[in-house]
C-alpha atoms as a PDB file:
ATOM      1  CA  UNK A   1      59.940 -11.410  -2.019  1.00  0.00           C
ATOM      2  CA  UNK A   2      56.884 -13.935  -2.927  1.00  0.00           C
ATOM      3  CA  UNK A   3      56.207 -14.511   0.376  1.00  0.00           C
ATOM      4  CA  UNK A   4      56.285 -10.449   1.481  1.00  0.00           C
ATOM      5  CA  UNK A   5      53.981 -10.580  -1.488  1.00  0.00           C
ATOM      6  CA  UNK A   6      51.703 -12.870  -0.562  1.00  0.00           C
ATOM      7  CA  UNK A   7      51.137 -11.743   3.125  1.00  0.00           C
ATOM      8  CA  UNK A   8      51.444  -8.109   1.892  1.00  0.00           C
ATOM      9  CA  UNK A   9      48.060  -9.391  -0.292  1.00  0.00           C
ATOM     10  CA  UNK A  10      46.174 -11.002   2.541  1.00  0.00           C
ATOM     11  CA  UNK A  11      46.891  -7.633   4.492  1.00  0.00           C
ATOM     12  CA  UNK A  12      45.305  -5.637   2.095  1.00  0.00           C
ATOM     13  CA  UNK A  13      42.598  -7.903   1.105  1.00  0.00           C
ATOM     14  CA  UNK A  14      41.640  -7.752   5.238  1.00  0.00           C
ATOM     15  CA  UNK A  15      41.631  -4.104   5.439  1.00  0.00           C
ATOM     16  CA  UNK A  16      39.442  -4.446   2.053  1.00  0.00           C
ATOM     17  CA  UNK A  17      36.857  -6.645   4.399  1.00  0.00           C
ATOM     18  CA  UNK A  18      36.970  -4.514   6.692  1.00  0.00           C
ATOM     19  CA  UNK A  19      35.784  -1.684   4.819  1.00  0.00           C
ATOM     20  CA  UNK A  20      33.366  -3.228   3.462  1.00  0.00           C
ATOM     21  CA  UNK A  21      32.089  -4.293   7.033  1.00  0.00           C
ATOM     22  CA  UNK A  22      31.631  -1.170   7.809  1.00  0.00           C
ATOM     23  CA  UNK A  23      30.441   0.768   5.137  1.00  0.00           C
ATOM     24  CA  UNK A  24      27.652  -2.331   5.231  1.00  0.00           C
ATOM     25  CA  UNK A  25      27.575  -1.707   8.786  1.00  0.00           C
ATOM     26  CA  UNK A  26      26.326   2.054   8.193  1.00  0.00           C
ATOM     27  CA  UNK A  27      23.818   0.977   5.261  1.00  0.00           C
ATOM     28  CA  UNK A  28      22.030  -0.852   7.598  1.00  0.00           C
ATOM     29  CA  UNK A  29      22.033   1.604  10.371  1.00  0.00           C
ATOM     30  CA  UNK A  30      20.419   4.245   7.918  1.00  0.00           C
ATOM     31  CA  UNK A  31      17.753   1.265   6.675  1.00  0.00           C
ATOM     32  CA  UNK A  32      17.077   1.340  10.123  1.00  0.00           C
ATOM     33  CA  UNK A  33      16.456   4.971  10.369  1.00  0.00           C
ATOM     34  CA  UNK A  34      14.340   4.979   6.668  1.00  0.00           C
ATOM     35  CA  UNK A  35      12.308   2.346   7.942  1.00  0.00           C
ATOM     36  CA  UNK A  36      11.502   3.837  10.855  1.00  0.00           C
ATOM     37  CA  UNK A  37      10.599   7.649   9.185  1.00  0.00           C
ATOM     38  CA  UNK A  38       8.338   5.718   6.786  1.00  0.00           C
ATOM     39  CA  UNK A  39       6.218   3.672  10.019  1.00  0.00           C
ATOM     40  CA  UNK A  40       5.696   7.009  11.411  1.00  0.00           C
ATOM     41  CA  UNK A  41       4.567   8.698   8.433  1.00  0.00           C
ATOM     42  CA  UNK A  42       1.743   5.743   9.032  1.00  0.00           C
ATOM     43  CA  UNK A  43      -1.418   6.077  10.972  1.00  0.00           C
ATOM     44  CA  UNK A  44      -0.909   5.278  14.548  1.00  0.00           C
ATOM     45  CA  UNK A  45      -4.443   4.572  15.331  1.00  0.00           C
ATOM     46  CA  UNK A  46      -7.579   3.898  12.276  1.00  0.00           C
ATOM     47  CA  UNK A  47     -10.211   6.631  12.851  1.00  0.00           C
ATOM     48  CA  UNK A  48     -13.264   5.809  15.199  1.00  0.00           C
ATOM     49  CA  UNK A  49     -16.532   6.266  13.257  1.00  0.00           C
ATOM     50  CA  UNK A  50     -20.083   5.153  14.652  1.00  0.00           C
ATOM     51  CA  UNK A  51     -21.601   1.752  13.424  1.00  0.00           C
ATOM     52  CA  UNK A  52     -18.145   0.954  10.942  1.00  0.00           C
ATOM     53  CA  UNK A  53     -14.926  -0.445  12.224  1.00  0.00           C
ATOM     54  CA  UNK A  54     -11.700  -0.282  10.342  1.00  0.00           C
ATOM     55  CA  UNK A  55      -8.558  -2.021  10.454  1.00  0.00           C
ATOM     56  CA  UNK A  56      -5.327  -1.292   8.710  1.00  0.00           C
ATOM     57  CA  UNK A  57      -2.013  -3.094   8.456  1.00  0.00           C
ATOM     58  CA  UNK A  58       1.183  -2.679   6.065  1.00  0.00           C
ATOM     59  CA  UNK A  59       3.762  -4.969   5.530  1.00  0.00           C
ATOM     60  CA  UNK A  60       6.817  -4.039   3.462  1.00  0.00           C
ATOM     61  CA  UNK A  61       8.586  -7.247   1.947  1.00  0.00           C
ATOM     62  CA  UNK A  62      12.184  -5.295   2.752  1.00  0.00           C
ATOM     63  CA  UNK A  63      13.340  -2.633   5.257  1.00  0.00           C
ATOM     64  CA  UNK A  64      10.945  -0.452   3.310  1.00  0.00           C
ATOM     65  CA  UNK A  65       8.391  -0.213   0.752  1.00  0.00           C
ATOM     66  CA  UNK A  66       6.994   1.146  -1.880  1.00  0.00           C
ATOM     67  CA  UNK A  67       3.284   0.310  -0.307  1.00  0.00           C
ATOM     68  CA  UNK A  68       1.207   3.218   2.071  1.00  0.00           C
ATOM     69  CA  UNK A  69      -2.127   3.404   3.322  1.00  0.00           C
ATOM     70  CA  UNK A  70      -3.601   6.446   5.019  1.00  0.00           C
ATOM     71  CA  UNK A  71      -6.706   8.523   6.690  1.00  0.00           C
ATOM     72  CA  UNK A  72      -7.277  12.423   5.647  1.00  0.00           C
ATOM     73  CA  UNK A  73      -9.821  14.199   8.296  1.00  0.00           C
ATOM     74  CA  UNK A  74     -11.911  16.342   6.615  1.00  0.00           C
ATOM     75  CA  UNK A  75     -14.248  19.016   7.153  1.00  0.00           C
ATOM     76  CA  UNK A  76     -18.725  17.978   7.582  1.00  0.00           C
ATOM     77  CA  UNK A  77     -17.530  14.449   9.391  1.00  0.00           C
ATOM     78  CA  UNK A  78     -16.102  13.413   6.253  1.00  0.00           C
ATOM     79  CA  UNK A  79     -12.552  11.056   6.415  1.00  0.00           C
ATOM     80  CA  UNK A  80     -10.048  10.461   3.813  1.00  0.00           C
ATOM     81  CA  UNK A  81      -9.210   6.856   3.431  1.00  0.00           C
ATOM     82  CA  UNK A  82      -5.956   5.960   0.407  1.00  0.00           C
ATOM     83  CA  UNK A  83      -4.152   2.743  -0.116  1.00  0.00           C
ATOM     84  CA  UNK A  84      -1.024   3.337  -2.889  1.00  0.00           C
ATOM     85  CA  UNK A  85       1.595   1.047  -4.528  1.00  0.00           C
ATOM     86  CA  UNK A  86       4.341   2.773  -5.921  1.00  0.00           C
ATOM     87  CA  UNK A  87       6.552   1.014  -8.814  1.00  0.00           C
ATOM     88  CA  UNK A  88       9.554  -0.693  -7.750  1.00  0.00           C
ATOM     89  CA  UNK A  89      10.669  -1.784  -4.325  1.00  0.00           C
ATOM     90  CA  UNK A  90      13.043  -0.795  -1.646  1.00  0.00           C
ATOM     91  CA  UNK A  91      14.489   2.894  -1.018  1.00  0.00           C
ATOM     92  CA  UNK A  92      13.425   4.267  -4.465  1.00  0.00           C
ATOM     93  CA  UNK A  93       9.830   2.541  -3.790  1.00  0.00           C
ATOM     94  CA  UNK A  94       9.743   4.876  -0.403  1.00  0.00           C
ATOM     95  CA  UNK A  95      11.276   7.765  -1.895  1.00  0.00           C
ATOM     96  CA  UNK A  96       8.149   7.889  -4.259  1.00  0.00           C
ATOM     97  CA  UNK A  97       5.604   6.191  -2.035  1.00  0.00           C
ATOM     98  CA  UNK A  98       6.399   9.305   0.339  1.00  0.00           C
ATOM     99  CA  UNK A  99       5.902  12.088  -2.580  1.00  0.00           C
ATOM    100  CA  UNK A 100       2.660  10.285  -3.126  1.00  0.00           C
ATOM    101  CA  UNK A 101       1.034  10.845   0.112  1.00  0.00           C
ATOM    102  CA  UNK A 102       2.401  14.562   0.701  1.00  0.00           C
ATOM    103  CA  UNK A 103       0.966  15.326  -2.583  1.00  0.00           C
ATOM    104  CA  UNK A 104      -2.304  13.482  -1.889  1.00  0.00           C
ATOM    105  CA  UNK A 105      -2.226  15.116   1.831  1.00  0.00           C
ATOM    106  CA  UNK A 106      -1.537  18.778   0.403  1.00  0.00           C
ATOM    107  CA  UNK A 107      -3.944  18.277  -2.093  1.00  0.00           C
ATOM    108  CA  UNK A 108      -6.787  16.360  -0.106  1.00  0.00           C
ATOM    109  CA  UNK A 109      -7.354  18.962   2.721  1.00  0.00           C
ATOM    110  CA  UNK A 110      -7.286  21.963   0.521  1.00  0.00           C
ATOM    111  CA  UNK A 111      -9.757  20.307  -2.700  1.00  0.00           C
ATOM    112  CA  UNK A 112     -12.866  18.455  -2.155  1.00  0.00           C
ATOM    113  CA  UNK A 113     -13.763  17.468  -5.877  1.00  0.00           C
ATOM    114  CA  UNK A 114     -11.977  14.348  -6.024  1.00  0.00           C
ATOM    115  CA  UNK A 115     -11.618  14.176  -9.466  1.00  0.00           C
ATOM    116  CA  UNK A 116      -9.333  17.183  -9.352  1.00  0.00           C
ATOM    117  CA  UNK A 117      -7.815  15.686  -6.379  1.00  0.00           C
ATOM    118  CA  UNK A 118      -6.750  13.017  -8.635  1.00  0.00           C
ATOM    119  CA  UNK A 119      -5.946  15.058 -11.116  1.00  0.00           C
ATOM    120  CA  UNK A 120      -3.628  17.420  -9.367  1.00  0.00           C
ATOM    121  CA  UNK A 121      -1.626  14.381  -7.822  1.00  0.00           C
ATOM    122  CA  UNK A 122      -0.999  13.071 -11.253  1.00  0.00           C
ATOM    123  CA  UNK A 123       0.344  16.485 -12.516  1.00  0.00           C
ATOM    124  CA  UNK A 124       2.343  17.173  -9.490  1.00  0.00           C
ATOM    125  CA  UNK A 125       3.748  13.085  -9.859  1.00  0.00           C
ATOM    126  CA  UNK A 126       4.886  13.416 -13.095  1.00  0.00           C
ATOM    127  CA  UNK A 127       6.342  16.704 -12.673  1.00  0.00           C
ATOM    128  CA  UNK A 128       8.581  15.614  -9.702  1.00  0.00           C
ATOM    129  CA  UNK A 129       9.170  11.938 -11.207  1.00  0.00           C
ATOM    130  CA  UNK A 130      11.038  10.155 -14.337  1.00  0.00           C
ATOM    131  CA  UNK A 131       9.083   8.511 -16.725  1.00  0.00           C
ATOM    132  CA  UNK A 132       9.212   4.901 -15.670  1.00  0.00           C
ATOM    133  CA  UNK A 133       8.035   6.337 -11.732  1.00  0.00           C
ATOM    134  CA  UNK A 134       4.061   5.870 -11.707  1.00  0.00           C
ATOM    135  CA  UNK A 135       2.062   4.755  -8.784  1.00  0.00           C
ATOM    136  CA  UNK A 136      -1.549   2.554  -8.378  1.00  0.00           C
ATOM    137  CA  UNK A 137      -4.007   4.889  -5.696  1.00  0.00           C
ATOM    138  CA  UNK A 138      -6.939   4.334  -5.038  1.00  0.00           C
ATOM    139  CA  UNK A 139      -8.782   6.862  -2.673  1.00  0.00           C
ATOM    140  CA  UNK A 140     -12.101   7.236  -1.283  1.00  0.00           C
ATOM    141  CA  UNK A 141     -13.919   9.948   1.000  1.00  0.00           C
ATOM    142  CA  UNK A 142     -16.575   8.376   3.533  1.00  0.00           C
ATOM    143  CA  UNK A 143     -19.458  10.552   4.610  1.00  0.00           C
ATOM    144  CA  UNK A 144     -19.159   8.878   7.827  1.00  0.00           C
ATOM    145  CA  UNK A 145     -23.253  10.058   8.639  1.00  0.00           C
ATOM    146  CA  UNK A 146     -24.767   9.258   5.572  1.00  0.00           C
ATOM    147  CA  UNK A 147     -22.026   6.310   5.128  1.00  0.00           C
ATOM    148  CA  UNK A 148     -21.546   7.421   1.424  1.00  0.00           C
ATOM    149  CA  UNK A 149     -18.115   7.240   0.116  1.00  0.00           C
ATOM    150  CA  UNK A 150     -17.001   8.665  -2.998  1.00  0.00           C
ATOM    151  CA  UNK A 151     -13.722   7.326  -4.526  1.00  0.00           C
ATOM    152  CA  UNK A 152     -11.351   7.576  -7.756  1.00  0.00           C
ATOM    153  CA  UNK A 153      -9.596   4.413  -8.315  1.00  0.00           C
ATOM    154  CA  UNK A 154      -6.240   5.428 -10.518  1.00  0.00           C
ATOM    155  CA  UNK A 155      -5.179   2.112 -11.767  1.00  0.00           C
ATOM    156  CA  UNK A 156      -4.892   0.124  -8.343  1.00  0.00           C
ATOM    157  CA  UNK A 157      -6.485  -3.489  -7.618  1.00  0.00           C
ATOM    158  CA  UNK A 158      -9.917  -3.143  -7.630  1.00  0.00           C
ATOM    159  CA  UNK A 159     -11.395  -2.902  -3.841  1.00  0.00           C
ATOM    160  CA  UNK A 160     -14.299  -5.939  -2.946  1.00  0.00           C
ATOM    161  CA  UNK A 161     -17.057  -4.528  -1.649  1.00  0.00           C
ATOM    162  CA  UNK A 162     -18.913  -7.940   0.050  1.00  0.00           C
ATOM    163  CA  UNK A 163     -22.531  -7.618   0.592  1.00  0.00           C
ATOM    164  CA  UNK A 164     -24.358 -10.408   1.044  1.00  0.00           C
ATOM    165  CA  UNK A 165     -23.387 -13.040  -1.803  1.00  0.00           C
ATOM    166  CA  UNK A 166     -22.271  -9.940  -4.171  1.00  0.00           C
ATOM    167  CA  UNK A 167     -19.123  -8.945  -4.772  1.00  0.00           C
ATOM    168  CA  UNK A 168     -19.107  -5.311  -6.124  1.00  0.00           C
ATOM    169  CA  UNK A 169     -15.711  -3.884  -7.222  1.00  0.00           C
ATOM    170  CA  UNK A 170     -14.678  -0.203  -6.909  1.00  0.00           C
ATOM    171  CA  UNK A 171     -13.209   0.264 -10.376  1.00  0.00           C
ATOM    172  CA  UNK A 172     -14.177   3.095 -11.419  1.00  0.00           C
ATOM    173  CA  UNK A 173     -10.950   6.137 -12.325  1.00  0.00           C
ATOM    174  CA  UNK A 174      -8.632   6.418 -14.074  1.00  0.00           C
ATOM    175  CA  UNK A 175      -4.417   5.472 -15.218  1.00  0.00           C
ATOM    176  CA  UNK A 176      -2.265   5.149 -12.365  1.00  0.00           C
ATOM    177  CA  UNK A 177      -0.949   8.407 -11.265  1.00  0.00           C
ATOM    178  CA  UNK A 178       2.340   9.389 -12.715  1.00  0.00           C
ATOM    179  CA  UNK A 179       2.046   8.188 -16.399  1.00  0.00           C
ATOM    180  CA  UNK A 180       0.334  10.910 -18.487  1.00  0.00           C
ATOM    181  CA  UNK A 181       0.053  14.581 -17.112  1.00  0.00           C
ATOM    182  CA  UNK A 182      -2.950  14.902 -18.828  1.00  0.00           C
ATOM    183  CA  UNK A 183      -4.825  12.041 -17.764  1.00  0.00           C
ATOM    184  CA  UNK A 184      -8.342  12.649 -16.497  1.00  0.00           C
ATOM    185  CA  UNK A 185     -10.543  10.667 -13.862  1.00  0.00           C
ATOM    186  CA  UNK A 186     -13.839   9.905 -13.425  1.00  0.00           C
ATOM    187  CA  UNK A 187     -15.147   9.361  -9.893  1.00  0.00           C
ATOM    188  CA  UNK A 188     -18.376   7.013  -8.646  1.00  0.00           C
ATOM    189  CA  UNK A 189     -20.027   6.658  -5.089  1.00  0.00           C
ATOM    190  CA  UNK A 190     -21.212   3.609  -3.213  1.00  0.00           C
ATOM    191  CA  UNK A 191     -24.028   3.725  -0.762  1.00  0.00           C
ATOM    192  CA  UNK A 192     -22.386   1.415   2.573  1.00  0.00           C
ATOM    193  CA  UNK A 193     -25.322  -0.706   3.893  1.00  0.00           C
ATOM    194  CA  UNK A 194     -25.469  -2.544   7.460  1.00  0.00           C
ATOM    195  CA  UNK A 195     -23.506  -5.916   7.065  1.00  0.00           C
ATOM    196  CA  UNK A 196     -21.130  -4.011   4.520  1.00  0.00           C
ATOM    197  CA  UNK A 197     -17.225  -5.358   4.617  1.00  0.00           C
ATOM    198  CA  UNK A 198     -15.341  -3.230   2.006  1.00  0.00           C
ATOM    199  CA  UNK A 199     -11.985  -4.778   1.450  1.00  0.00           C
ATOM    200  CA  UNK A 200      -8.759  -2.563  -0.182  1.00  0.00           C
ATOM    201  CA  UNK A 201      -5.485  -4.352  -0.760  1.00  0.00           C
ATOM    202  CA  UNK A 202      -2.307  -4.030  -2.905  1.00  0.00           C
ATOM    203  CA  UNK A 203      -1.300  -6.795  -5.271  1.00  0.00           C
ATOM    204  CA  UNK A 204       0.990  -8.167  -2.867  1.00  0.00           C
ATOM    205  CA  UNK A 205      -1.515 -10.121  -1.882  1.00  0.00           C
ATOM    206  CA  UNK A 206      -3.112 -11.362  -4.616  1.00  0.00           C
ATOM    207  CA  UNK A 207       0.426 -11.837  -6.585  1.00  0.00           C
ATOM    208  CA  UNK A 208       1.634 -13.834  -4.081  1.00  0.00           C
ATOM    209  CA  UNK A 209       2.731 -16.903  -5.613  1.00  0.00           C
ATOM    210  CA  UNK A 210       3.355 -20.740  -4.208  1.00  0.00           C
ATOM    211  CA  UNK A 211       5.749 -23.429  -5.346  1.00  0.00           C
ATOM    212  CA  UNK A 212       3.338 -24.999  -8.134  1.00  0.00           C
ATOM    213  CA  UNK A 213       3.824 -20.736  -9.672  1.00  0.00           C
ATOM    214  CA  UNK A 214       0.275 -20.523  -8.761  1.00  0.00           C
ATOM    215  CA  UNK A 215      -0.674 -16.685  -7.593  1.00  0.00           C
ATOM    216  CA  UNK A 216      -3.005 -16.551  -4.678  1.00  0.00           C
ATOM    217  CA  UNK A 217      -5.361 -14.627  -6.643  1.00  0.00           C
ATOM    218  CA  UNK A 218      -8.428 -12.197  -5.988  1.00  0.00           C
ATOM    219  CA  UNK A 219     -10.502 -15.973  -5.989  1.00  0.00           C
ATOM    220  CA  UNK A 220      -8.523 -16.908  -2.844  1.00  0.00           C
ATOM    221  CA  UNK A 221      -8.567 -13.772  -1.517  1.00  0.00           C
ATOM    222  CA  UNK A 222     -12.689 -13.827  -1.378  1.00  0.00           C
ATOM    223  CA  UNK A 223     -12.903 -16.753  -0.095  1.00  0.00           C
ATOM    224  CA  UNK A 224     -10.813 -15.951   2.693  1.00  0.00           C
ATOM    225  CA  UNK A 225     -12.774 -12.565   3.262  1.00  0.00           C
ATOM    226  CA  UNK A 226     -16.167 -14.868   2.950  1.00  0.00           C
ATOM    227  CA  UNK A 227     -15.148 -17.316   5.280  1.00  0.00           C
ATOM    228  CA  UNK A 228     -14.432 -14.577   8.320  1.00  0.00           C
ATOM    229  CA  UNK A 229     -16.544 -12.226   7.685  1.00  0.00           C
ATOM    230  CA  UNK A 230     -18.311 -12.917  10.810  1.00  0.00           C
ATOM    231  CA  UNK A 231     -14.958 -11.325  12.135  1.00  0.00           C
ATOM    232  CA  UNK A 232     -14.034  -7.349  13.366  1.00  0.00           C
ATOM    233  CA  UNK A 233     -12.168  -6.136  10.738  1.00  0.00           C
ATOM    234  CA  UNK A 234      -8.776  -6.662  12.480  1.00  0.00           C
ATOM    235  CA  UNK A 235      -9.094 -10.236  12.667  1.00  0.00           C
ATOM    236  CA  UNK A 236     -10.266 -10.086   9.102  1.00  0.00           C
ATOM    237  CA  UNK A 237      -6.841  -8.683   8.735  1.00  0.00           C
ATOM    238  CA  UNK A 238      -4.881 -11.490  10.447  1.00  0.00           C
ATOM    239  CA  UNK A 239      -6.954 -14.288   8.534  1.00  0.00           C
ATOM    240  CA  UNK A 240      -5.785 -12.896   4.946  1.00  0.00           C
ATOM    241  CA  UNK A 241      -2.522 -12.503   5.861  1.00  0.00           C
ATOM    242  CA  UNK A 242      -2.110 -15.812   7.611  1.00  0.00           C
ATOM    243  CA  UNK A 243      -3.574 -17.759   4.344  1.00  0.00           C
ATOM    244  CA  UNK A 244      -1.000 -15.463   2.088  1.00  0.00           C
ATOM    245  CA  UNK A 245       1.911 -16.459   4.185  1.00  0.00           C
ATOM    246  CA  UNK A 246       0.925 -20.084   4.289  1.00  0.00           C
ATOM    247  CA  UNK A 247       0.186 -20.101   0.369  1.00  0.00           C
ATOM    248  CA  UNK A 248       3.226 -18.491  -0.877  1.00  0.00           C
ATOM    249  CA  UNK A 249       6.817 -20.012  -1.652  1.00  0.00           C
ATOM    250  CA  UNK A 250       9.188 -18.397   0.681  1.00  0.00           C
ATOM    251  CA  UNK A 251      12.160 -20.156  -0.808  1.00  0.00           C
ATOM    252  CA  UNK A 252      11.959 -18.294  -3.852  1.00  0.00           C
ATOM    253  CA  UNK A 253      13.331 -15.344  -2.919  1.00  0.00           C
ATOM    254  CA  UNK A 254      10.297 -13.304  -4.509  1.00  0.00           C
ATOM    255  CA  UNK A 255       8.498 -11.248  -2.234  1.00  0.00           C
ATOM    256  CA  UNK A 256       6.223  -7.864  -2.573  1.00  0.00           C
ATOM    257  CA  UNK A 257       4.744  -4.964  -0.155  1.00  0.00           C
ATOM    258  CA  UNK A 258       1.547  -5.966   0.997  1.00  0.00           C
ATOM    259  CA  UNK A 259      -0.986  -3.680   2.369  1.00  0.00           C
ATOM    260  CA  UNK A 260      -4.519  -4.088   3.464  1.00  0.00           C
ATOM    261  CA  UNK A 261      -7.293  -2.000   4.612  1.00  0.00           C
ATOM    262  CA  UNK A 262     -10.900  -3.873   5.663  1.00  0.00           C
ATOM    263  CA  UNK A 263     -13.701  -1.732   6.912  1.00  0.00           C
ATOM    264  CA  UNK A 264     -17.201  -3.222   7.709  1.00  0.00           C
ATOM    265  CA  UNK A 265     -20.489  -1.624   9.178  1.00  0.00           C
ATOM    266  CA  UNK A 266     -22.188  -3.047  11.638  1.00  0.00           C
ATOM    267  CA  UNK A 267     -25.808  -3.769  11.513  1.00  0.00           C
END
């Protein structure tokens, strides 16, 4: 009887492995099919505007991410450009990262006071949301003729605006979207000048950390940006990320959504 037992055991625990193959089996096929929604809710191509170039890239740290960046057309030559960072990471990250930019979207194309942009996004955010669901945004609107953009920064990483040997950051908003329903938000404009590299990233850059626990920081990340800026935009893009990748500690299992956006006018 022990030894029906025993084999009777191993039977079952196989089928148990089994099961579990294939349940993990059909998790991954439908990671598969999330990730790939949430690339094509992405711009396929950055916008083409006289004298600036733009480059874009996203890189979430798991199948997908909480991270999005994204271009709004608008009426009078005028173009949308967001970069958000919802809280938390993997599905639930993309479940609210998507919410975020169909809100912004709806919002965006219908409003053109951005502070009521804002506004309505953080209403509609914490409406749809729990508590502990916020997101950083930051979003700007680029008079692509009089190269004027106006933006609202809700709580995200401060954009570098490099011109010449200043560094100007876009800071000026409000709370990230998502916390209080009746938060407010203030909104500023920057005049873009010839030579102009404007810089917006999500912290998984700058919190990217290496084996000494040191974070790459916005320092690093400047001195990168300084040392290409001679660069287009895109390989501005592939310099960052190549110093992040080369700083941080890959055996520590910590990793984060990174997303970048660099555009720069030409003189």
């Amino acid at each position: 009887f022990q030894t029906i037992a025993n084999q009777a055991a191993v039977a079952v625990h196989l089928a148990q492995l089994h099961q579990e193959h294939i349940e993990m089996k059909r998790i991954e096929q439908e990671l598969i099919i999330a990730a790939d929604i949430q690339s094509q809710m992405m711009p396929t191509q950055t916008p083409q505007i006289p004298g600036i170039d733009i480059a874009a890239q996203t890189r979430p740290c798991e199948e997908v991410g909480g991270d999005f960046y994204d271009f709004i057309d608008l009426p009078n030559a005028n173009l949308g450009i967001a970069v958000g960072d919802a809280s938390g990471k993997g599905i639930p990250a993309a479940l609210l990262m998507a919410t975020l930019r169909a809100c912004l979207r709806v919002q965006a194309e219908n409003i053109y006071a951005m502070q009521e942009v804002i506004q309505r996004v953080n209403r509609a955010l914490c409406q749809d949301t729990r508590p502990e669901q916020f997101a950083t945004l930051f979003y700007g609107v680029l008079n692509s003729q009089k190269r004027i953009l106006t933006y609202v920064n809700a709580g995200h990483n401060y954009p570098l605006l490099f011109r010449g040997d200043e560094i100007i950051l876009l800071q000026t908003g409000g709370p990230p979207v998502g916390f209080f329903s009746d938060a407010t938000y203030q909104e500023e404009f920057v005049q873009l000048l010839p030579g102009d590299i404007l810089v917006i990233y999500t912290d998984g850059f700058t919190e990217a950390f290496n084996s000494n626990d040191e974070l790459f920081g916005e320092d690093r990340l400047s001195q990168v940006i300084c040392q290409h800026r001679h660069l287009v935009p895109e390989a501005i893009v592939e310099k960052l990320e190549e110093a992040v990748s080369r700083f941080e500690c890959a055996s520590s299992g910590y990793c984060d959504d990174r997303t970048l956006v660099v555009l720069k006018v030409r003189h």
